[in-house]
N, C-alpha and C. Protein backbone atom coordinates (compact mmCIF):
# COMPACT_ATOMS: atom_id res chain seq x y z
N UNK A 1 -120.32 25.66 39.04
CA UNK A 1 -119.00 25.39 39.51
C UNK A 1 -119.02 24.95 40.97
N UNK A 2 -119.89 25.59 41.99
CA UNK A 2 -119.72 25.43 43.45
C UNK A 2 -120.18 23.90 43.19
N UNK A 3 -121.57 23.86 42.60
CA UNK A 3 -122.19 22.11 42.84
C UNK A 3 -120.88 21.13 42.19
N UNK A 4 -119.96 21.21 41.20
CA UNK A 4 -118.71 20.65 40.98
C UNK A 4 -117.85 20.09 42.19
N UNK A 5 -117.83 21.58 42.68
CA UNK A 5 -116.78 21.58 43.89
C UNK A 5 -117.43 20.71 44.94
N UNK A 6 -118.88 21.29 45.05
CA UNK A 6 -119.33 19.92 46.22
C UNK A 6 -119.47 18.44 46.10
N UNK A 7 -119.23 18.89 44.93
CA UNK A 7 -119.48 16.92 44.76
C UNK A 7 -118.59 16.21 44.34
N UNK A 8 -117.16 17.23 44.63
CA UNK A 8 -115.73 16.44 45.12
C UNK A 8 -114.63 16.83 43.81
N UNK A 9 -115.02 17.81 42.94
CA UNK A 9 -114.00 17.82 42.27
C UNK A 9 -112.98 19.21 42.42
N UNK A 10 -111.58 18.83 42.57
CA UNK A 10 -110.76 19.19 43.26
C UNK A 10 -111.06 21.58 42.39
N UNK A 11 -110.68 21.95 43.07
CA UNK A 11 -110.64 22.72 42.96
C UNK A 11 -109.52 23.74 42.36
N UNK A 12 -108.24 23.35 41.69
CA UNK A 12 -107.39 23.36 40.91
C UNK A 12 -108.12 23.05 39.41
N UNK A 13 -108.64 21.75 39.93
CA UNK A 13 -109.50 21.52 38.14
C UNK A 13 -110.28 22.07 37.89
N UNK A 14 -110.96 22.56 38.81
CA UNK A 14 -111.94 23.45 37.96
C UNK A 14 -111.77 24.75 37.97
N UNK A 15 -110.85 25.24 38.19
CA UNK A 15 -109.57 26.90 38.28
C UNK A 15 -108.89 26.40 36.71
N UNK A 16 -108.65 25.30 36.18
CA UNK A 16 -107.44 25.22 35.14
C UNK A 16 -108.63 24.65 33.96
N UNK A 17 -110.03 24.16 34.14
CA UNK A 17 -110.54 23.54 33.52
C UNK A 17 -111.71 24.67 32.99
N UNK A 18 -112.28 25.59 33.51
CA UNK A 18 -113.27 26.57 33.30
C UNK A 18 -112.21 28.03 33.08
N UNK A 19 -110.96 27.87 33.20
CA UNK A 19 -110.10 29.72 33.16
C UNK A 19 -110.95 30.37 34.15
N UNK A 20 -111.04 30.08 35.20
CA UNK A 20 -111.39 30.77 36.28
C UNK A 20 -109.96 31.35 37.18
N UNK A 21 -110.21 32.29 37.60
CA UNK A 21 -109.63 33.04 38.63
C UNK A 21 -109.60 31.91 40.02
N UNK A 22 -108.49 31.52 40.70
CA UNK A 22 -108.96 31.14 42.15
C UNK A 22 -109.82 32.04 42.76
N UNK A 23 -109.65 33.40 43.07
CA UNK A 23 -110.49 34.04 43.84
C UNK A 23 -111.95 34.08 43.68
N UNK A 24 -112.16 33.86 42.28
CA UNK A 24 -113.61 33.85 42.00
C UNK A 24 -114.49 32.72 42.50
N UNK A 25 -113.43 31.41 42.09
CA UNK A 25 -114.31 30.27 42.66
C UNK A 25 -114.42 30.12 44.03
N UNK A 26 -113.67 30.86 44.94
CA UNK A 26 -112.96 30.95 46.58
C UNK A 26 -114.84 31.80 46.94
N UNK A 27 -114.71 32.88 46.17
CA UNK A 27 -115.79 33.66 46.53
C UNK A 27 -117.51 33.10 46.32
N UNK A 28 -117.26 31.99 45.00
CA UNK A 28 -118.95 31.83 44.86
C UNK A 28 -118.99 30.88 46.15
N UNK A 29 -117.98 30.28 46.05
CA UNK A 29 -118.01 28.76 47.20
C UNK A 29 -118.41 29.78 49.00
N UNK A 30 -117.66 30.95 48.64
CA UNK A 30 -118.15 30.97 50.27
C UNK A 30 -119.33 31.91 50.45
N UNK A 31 -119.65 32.96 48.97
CA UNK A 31 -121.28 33.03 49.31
C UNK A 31 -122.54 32.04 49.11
N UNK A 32 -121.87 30.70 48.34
CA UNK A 32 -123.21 29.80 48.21
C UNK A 32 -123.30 29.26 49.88
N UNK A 33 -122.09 28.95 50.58
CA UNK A 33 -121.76 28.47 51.62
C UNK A 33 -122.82 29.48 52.54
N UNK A 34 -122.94 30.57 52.45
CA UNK A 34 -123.54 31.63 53.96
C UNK A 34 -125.19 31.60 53.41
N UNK A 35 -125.62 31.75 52.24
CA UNK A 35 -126.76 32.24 51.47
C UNK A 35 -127.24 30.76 50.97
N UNK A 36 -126.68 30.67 50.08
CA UNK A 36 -127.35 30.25 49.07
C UNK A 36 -127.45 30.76 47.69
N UNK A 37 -127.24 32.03 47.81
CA UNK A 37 -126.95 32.94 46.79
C UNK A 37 -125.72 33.81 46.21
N UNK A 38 -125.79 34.20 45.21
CA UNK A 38 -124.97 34.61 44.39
C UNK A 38 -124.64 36.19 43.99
N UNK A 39 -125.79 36.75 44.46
CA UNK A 39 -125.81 38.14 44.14
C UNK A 39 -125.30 39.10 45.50
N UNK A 40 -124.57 39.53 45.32
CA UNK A 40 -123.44 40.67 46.36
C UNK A 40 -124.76 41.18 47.06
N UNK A 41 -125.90 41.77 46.90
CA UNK A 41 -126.82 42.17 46.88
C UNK A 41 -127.31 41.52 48.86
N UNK A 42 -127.68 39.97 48.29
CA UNK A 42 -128.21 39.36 48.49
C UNK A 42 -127.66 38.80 49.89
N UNK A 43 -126.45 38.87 50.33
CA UNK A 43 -125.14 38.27 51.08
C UNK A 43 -125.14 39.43 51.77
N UNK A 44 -125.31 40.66 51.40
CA UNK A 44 -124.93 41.14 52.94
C UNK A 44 -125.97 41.30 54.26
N UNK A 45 -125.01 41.62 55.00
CA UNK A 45 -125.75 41.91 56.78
C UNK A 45 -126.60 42.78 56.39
N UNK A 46 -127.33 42.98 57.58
CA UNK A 46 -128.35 44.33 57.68
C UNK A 46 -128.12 45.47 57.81
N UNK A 47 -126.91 45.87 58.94
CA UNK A 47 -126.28 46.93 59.33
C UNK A 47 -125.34 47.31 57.40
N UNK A 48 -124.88 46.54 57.03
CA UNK A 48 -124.67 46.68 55.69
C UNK A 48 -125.31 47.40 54.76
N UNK A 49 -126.77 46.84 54.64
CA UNK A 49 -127.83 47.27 53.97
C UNK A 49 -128.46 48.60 54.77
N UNK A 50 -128.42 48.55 55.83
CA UNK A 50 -128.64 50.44 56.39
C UNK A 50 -127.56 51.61 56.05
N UNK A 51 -126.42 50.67 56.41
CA UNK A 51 -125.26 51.97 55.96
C UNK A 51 -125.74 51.92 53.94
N UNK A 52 -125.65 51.52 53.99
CA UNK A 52 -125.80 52.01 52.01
C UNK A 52 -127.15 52.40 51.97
N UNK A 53 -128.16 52.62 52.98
CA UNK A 53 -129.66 53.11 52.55
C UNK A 53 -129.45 54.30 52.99
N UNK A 54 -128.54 55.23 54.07
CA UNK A 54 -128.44 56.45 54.72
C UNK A 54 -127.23 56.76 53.78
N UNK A 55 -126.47 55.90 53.20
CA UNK A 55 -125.59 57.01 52.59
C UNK A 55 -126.37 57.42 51.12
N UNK A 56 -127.11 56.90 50.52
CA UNK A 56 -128.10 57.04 49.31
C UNK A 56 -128.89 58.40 50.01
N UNK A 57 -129.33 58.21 51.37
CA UNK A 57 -130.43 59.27 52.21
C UNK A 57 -129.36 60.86 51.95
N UNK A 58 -128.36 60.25 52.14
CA UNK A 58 -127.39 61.60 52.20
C UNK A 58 -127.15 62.08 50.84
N UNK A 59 -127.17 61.58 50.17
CA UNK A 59 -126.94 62.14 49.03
C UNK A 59 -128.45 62.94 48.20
């Protein structure tokens, strides 16, 4: 869908053409945009990835 969107097709059509959610396509477009990637995982900061490694530590 994002390579769609980059290569110019409007973004309504492909929300009314795939039954996508706007927010969903809003979201792959702006983690392919920072990453490259797709996985929530994969997209966040570091300080991100420490707070969820000490709160796992805490538990």
């Amino acid at each position: 869908m994002v390579k769609f969107y980059q290569q110019g097709k409007l973004r309504g059509e492909l929300v009314r053409e795939y039954d996508l959610t706007p927010s969903a396509l809003d979201r792959w477009i702006s983690q392919s945009g920072k990453s490259g990637l797709f996985k929530i995982k994969d997209n966040r900061s570091l300080k991100e990835n420490e707070l969820i490694a000490l709160r796992k530590e805490l538990k």
